[in-house]
Protein backbone atom coordinates (compact mmCIF):
# COMPACT_ATOMS: atom_id res chain seq x y z
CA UNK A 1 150.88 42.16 63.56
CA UNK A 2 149.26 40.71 66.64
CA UNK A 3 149.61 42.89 70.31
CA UNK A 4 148.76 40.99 72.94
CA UNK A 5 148.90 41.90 76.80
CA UNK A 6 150.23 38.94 78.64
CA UNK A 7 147.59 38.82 82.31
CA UNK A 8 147.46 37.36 85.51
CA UNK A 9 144.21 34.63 85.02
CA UNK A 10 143.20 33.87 88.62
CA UNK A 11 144.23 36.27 91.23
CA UNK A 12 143.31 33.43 93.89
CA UNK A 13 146.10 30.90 92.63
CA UNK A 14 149.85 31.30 93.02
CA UNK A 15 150.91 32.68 89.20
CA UNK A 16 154.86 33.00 89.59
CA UNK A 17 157.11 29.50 90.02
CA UNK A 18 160.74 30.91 89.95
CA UNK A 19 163.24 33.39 87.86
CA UNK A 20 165.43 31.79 85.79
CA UNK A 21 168.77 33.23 84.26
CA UNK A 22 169.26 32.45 80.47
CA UNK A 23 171.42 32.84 77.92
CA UNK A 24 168.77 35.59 75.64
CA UNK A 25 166.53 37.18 78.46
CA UNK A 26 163.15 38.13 76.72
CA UNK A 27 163.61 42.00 77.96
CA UNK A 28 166.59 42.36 75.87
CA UNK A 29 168.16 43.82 79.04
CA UNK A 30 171.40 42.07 80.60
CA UNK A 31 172.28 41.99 84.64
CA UNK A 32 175.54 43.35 85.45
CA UNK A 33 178.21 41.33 87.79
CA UNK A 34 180.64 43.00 90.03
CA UNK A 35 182.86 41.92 92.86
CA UNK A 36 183.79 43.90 96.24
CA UNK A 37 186.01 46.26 95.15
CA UNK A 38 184.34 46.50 91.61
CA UNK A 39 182.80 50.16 91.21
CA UNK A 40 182.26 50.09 87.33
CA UNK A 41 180.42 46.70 87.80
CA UNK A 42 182.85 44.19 86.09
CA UNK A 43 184.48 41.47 87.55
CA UNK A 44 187.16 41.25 89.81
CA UNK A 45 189.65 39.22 91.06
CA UNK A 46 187.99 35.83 91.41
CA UNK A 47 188.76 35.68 94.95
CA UNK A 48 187.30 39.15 95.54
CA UNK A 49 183.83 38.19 94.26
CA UNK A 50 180.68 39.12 95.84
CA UNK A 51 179.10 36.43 93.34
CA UNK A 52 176.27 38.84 92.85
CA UNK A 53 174.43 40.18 90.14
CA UNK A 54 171.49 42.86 89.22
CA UNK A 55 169.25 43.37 86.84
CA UNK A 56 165.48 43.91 85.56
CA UNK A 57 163.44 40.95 85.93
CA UNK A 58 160.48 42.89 83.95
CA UNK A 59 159.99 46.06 82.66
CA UNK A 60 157.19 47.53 80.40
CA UNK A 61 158.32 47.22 77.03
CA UNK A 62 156.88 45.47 73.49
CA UNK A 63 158.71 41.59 73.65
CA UNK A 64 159.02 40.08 69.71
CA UNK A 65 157.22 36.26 69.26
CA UNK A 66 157.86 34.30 66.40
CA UNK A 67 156.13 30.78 65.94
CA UNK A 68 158.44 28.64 64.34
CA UNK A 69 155.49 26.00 63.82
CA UNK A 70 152.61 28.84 62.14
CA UNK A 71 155.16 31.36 61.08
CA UNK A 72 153.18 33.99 63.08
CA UNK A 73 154.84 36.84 64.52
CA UNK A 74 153.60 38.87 67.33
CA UNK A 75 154.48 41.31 69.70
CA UNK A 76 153.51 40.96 73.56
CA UNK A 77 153.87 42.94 77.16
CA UNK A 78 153.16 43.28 80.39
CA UNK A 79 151.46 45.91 82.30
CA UNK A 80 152.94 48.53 85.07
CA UNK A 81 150.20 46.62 87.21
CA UNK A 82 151.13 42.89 85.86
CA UNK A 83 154.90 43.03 86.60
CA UNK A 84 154.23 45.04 89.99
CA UNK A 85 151.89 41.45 91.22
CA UNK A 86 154.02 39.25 89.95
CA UNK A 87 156.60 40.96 91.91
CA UNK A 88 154.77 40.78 95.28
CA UNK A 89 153.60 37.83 94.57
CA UNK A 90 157.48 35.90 94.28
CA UNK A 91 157.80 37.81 97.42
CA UNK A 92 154.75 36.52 98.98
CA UNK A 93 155.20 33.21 98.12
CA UNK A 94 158.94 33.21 99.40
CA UNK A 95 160.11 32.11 96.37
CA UNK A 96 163.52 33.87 97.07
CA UNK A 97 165.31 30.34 96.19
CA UNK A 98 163.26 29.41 93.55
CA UNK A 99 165.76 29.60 90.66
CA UNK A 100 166.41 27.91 86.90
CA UNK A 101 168.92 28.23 84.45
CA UNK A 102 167.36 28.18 80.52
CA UNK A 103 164.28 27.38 81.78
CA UNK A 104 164.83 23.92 82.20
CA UNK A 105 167.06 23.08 85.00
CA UNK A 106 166.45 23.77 89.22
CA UNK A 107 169.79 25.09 90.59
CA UNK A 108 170.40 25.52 94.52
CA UNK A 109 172.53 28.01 96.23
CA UNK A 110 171.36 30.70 94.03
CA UNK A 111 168.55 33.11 95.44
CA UNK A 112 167.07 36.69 95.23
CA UNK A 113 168.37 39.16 98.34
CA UNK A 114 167.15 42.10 96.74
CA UNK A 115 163.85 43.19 95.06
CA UNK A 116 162.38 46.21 93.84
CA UNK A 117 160.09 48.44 91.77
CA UNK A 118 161.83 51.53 90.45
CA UNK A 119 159.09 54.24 91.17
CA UNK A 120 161.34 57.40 89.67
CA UNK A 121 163.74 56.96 86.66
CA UNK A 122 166.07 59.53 88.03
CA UNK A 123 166.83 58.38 91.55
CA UNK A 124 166.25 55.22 91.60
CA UNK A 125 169.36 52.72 92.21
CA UNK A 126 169.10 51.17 89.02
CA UNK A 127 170.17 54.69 88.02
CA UNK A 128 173.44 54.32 90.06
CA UNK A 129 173.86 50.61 88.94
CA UNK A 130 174.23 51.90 85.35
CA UNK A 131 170.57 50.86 84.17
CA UNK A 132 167.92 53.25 82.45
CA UNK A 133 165.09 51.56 82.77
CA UNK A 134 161.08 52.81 83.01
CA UNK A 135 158.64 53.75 86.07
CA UNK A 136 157.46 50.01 86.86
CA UNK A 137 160.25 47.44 85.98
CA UNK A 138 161.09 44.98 88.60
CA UNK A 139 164.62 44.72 89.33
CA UNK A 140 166.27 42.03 91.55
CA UNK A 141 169.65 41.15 92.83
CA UNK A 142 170.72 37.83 92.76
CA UNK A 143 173.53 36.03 95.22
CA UNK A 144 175.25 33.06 93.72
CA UNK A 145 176.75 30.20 95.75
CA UNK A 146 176.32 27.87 92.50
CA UNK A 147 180.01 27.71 91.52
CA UNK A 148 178.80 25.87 88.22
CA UNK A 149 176.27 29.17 87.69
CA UNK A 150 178.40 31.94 88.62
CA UNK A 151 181.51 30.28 86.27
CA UNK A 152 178.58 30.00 83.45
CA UNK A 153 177.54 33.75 84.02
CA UNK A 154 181.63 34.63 83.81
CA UNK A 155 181.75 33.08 80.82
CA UNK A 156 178.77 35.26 79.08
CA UNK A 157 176.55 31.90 79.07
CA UNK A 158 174.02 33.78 80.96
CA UNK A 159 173.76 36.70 80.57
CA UNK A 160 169.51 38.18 81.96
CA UNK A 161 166.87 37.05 84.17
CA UNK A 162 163.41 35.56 82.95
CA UNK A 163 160.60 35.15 85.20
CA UNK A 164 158.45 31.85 85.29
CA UNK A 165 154.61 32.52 85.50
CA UNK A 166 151.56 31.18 84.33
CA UNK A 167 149.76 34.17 82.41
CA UNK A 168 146.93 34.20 79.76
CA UNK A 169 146.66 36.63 76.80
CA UNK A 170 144.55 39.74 75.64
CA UNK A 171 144.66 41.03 72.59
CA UNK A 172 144.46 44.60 72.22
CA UNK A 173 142.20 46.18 69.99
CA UNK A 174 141.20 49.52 71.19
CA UNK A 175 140.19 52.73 68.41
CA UNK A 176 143.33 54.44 69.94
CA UNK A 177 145.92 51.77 68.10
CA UNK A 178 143.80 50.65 65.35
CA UNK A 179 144.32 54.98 64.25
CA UNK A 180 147.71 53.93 63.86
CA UNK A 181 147.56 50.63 62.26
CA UNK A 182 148.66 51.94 59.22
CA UNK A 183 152.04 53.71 60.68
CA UNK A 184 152.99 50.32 62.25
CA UNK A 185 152.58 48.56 59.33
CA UNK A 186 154.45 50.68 56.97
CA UNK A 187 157.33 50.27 60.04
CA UNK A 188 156.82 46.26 59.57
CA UNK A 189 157.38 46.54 56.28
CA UNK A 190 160.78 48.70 56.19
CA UNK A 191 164.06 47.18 55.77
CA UNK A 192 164.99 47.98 59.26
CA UNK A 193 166.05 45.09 62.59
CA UNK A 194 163.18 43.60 64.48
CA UNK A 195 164.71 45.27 67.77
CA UNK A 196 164.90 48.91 65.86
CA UNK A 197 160.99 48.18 64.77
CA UNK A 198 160.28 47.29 67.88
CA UNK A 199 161.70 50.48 69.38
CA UNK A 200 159.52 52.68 66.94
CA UNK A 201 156.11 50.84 68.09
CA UNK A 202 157.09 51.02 71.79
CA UNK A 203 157.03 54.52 71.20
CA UNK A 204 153.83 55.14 69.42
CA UNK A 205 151.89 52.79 71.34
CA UNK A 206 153.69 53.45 75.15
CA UNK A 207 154.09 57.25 74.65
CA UNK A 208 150.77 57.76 73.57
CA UNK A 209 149.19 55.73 76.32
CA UNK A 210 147.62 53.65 73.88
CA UNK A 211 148.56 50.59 75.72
């Protein structure tokens, strides 16, 4: 099965449009919503609401592709040094208020306040905020003013953020990973969940620093 490194093509030209909040983020990792006098992070009453939520944008982790029109199935990820200029670069840009929902449609009154890379596991506040996430992912924190948003992200329609950017592919093919072609593919062909698959790769290929 394919690897490929999804890249920044042009460091000259603005790469990253706007973060949108879907219903399957690609990270497999949910934000959290709380209100003011939340401290476990779930809702509360609805006129106590901060309206905020909190979560990884990116992180470095192997993301599952299928191609409905080949049938080819692929694995793909983004670099500690990727995610950390797409990260500066939404900043940059001011792109704060540059928001989606599925991808598809531009929402207003929802916008970034808070944005982050988490540089130690342990301390970090995405520690606090109940995440355990690597060294590298991008977390944000979201304010919604979007009444139609916030009652879609109550009712579990949304549930994780997904960034917008224009990137290009790599495929990696280094001696390292191609020593261990034959472990992955004996893990591709077990009976076992794409996500628990994908969990045993991330591991060979991340831990060793093959990738």
């Amino acid at each position: 099965m394919k690897i490929i490194e999804l890249e920044i093509k042009d460091l000259d030209q603005d790469f990253i449009d706007a973060i949108s909040l879907v219903d399957y983020p690609a990270i497999e990792s949910d934000f959290k919503k709380f209100g003011k006098q939340s401290t476990s992070y779930t809702l509360s009453k609805v006129d106590d609401e901060k309206k905020e939520i909190v979560g990884p944008a990116l992180l470095k982790k192997l993301i599952y592709r299928y191609d409905q029109s080949t049938g080819e199935e692929c694995y793909v990820f983004f670099s500690e040094k990727t995610i950390r200029l797409l990260a500066f670069d939404y900043m940059r840009q001011q792109r704060l208020s540059n928001s989606t929902t599925d991808h598809q449609q531009r929402v207003n009154d929802v916008y970034v306040v808070e944005s982050w890379i988490v540089e130690d596991t342990e301390n970090d506040k995405s520690k606090l905020l109940g995440f355990n996430v690597p060294i590298g992912t991008w977390m944000v924190r979201m304010k919604i003013d979007n009444e139609k948003v916030w009652e879609r992200i109550k009712n579990g329609e949304l549930k994780g953020f997904s960034v917008e950017a224009w990137m290009t592919e790599r495929m990696i093919n280094n001696s390292k990973m191609l020593n261990r072609e034959d472990s992955i593919k004996e893990i591709l062909m077990t009976d076992k969940t794409n996500k628990e698959k994908e969990e045993i790769i991330r591991k060979i290929l991340f831990s060793n620093n093959i990738i």
